[in-house]
Protein backbone atom coordinates (compact mmCIF):
# COMPACT_ATOMS: atom_id res chain seq x y z
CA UNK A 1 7.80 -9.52 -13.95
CA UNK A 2 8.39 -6.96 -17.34
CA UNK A 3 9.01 -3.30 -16.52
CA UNK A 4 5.94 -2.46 -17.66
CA UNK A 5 4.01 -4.53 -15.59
CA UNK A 6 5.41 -2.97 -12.08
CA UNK A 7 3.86 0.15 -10.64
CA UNK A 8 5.44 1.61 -7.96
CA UNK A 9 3.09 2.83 -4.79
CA UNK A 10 2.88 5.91 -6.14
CA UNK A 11 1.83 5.73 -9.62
CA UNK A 12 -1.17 3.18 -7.68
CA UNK A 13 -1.95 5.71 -5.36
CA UNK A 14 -2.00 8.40 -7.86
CA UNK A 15 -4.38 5.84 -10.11
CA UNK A 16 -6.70 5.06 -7.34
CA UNK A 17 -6.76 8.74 -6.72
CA UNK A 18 -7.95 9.10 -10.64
CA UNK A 19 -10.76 6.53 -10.23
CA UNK A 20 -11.80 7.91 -7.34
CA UNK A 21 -12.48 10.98 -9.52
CA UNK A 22 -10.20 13.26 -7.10
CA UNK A 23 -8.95 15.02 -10.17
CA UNK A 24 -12.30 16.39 -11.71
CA UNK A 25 -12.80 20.02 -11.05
CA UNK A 26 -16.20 22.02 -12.59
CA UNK A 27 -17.18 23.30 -15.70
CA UNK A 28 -15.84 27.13 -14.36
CA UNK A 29 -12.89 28.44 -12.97
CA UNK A 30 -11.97 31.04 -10.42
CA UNK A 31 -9.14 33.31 -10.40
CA UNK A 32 -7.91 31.51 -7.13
CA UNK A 33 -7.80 28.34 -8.59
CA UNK A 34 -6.09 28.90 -12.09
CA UNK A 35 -2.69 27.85 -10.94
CA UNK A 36 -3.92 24.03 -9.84
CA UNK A 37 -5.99 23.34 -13.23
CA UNK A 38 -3.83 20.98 -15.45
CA UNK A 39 -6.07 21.49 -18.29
CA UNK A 40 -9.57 21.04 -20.07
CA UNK A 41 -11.29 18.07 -20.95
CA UNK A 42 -13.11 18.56 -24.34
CA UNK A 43 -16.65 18.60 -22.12
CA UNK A 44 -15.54 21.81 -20.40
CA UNK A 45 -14.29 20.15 -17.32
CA UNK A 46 -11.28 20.94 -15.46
CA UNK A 47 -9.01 18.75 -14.23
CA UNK A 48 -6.36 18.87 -11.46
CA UNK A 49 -2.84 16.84 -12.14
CA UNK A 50 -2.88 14.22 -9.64
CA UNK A 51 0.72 14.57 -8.56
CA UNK A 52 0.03 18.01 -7.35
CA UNK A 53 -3.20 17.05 -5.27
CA UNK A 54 -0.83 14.17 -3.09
CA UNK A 55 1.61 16.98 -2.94
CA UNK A 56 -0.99 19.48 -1.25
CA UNK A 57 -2.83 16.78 0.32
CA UNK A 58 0.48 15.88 2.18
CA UNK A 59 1.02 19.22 2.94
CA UNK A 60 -2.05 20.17 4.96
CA UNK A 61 -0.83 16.62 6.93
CA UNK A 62 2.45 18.02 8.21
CA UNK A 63 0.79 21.27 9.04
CA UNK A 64 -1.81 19.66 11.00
CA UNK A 65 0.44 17.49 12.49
CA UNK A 66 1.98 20.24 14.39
CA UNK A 67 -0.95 20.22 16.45
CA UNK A 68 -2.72 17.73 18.99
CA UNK A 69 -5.91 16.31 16.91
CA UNK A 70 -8.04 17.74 19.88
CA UNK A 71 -6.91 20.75 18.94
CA UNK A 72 -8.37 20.49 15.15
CA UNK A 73 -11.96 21.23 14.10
CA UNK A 74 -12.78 19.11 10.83
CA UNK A 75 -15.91 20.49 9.00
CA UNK A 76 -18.10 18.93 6.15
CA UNK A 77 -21.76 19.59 5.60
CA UNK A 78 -21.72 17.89 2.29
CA UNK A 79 -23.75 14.65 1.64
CA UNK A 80 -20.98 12.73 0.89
CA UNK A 81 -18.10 14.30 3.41
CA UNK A 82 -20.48 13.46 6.40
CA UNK A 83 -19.13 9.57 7.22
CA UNK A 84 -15.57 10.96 5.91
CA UNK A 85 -15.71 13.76 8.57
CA UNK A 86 -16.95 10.95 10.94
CA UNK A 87 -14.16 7.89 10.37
CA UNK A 88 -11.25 10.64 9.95
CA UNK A 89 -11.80 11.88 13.31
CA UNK A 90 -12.27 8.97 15.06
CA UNK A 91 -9.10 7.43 13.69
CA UNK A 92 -7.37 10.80 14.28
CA UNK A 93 -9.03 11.95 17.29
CA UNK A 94 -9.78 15.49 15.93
CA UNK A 95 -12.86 16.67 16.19
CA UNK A 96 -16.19 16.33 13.64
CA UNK A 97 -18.80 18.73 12.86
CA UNK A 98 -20.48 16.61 9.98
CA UNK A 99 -23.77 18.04 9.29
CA UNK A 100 -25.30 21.62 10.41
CA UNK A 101 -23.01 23.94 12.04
CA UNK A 102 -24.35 25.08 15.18
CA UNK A 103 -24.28 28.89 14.53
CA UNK A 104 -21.20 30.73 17.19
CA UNK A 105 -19.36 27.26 17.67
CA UNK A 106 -16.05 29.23 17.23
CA UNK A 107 -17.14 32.31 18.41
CA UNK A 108 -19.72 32.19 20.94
CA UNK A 109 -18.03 31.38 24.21
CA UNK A 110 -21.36 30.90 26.25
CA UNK A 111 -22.66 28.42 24.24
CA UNK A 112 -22.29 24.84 25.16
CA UNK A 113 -20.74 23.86 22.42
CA UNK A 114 -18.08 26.01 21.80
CA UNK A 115 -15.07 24.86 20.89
CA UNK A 116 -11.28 26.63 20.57
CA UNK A 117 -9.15 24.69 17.93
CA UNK A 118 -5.93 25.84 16.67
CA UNK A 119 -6.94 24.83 12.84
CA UNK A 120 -10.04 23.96 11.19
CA UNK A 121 -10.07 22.21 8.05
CA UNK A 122 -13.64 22.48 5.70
CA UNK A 123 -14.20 19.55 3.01
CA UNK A 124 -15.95 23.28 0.68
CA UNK A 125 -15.63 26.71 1.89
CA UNK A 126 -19.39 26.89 0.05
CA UNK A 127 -20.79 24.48 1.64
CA UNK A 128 -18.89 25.32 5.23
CA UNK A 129 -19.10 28.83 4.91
CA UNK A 130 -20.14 29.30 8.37
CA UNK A 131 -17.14 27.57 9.56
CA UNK A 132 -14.99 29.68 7.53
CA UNK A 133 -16.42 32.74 8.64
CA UNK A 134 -16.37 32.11 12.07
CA UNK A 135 -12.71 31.04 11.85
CA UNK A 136 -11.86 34.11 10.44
CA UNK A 137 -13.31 36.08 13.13
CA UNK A 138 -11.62 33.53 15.39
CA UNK A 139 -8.36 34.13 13.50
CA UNK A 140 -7.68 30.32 13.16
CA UNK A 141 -6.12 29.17 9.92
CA UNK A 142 -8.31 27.46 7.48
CA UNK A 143 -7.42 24.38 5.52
CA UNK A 144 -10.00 24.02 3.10
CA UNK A 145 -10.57 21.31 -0.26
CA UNK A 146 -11.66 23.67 -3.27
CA UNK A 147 -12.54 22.35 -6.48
CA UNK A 148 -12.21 24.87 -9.61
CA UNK A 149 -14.99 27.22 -8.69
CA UNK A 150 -14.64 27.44 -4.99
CA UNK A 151 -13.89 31.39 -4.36
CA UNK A 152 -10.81 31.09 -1.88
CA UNK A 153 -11.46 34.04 0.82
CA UNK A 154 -10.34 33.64 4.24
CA UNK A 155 -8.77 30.39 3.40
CA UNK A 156 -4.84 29.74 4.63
CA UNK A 157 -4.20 26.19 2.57
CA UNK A 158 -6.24 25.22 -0.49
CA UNK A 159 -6.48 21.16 -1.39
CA UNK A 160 -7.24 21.67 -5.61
CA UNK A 161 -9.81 18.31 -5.68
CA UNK A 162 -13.34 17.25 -6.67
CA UNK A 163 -14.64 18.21 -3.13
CA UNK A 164 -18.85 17.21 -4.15
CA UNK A 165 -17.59 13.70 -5.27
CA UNK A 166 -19.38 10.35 -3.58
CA UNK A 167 -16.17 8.43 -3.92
CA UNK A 168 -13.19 12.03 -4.06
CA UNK A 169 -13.96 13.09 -0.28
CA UNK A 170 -13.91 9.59 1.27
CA UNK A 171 -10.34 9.07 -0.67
CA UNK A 172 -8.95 11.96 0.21
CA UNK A 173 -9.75 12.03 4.19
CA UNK A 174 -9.22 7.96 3.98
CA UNK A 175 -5.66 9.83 2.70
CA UNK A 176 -5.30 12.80 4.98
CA UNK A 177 -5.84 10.41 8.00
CA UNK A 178 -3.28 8.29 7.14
CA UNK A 179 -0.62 11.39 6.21
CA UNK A 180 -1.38 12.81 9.68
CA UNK A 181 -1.06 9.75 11.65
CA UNK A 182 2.35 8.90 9.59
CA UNK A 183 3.49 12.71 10.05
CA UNK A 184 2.61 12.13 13.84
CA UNK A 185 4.75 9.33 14.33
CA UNK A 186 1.48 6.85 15.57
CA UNK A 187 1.46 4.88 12.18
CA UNK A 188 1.94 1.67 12.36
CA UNK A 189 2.06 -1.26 9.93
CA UNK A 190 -1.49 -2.47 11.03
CA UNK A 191 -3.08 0.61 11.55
CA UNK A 192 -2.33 1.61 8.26
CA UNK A 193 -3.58 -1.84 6.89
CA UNK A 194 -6.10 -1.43 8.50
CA UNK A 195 -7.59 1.56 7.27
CA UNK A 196 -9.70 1.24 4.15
CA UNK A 197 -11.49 3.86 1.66
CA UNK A 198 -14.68 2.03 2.14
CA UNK A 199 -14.39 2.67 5.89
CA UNK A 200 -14.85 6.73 5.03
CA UNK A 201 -17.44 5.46 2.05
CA UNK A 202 -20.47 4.10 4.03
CA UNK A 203 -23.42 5.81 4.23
CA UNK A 204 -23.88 7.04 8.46
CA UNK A 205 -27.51 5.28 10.14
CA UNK A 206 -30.40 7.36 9.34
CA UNK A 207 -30.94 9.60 11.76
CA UNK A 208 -27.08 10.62 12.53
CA UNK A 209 -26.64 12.30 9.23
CA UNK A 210 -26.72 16.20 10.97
CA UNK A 211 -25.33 14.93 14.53
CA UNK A 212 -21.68 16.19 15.56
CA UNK A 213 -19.98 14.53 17.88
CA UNK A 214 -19.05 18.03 20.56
């Protein structure tokens, strides 16, 4: 085999990470998010360098490893973060809101379905405001993905990504799950073999796309 033809595991992962589109930000930029942007495509989009997204990616995983999965609220309300949301937390055993927030789920202590993590992570802090806001009154830190023109309030740990993208939110939980099992010490061989992008991909039945599993 030439040089040229060997990749090492992480110039792949960092490609698959590419064609999953990971690395596209918006056509604006916040403040908050200057420091991530790598540059500008001639369209107007920004892009993220894909080295520093593993780096942050794999930092939220040892943070969240510090704590027991039923101990860590995972949020996504977006279209395409709903079945990620799902598969993460069932391989992780944290636990999914993916769909509608039930209003006072952190805050509300009457309510059925309240819940006390120690961190909640949000897959947009537009689209999960209510999570974020809640968490802040809560005072639990907030791991959140932002792409280039997410405002950053109240969040503890940005993840610079494509956070909208059909095929950039499955990759990066499909990624995050296997980080946090790995960081965990539970990661083994098989499990890890096991564990495919597609598996965070597929569409939920119709009918489950707003139910959280509480």
């Amino acid at each position: 085999m030439e040089a040229k033809d060997y990749l090492s595991p992480d110039v792949e992962l960092q490609e698959l990470l590419v064609k999953s589109g990971v690395h596209l930000g918006a056509k604006i930029k916040v403040a908050h998010m200057e420091r991530f942007i790598y540059r500008m495509r001639p369209d107007g989009v920004y892009l993220f360098e894909a080295k520093k997204i593993l780096e942050r990616l794999n930092i939220a995983a040892r943070f969240m490893a510090l704590f027991e999965p039923q101990k860590i609220l995972v949020v996504s309300t977006h279209v395409y973060g709903i079945r990620a949301v799902q598969r993460f937390c069932e391989v992780t055993g944290c636990i999914p809101v993916a769909g509608k927030i039930p209003a006072g789920i952190l805050t509300n202590r009457t309510l059925k379905y309240y819940v006390e993590p120690e961190v909640v992570l949000v897959s947009d802090p537009r689209y999960d405001l209510q999570a974020v806001v809640e968490a802040s009154i809560a005072r639990k830190p907030v791991i959140a993905m932002c792409s280039t023109d997410n405002v950053c309030d109240d969040i503890d740990l940005i993840i610079p990504m494509n956070n909208r993208g059909r095929t950039s939110l499955p990759f990066a939980f499909w990624y995050l799950a296997r980080r946090y099992l790995i960081e965990r010490g539970e990661a083994t061989p098989e499990l890890l073999s096991s564990l495919t992008i597609e598996q965070f991909t597929a569409q939920p039945v119709p009918g489950e796309e707003y139910q959280q599993i509480i």
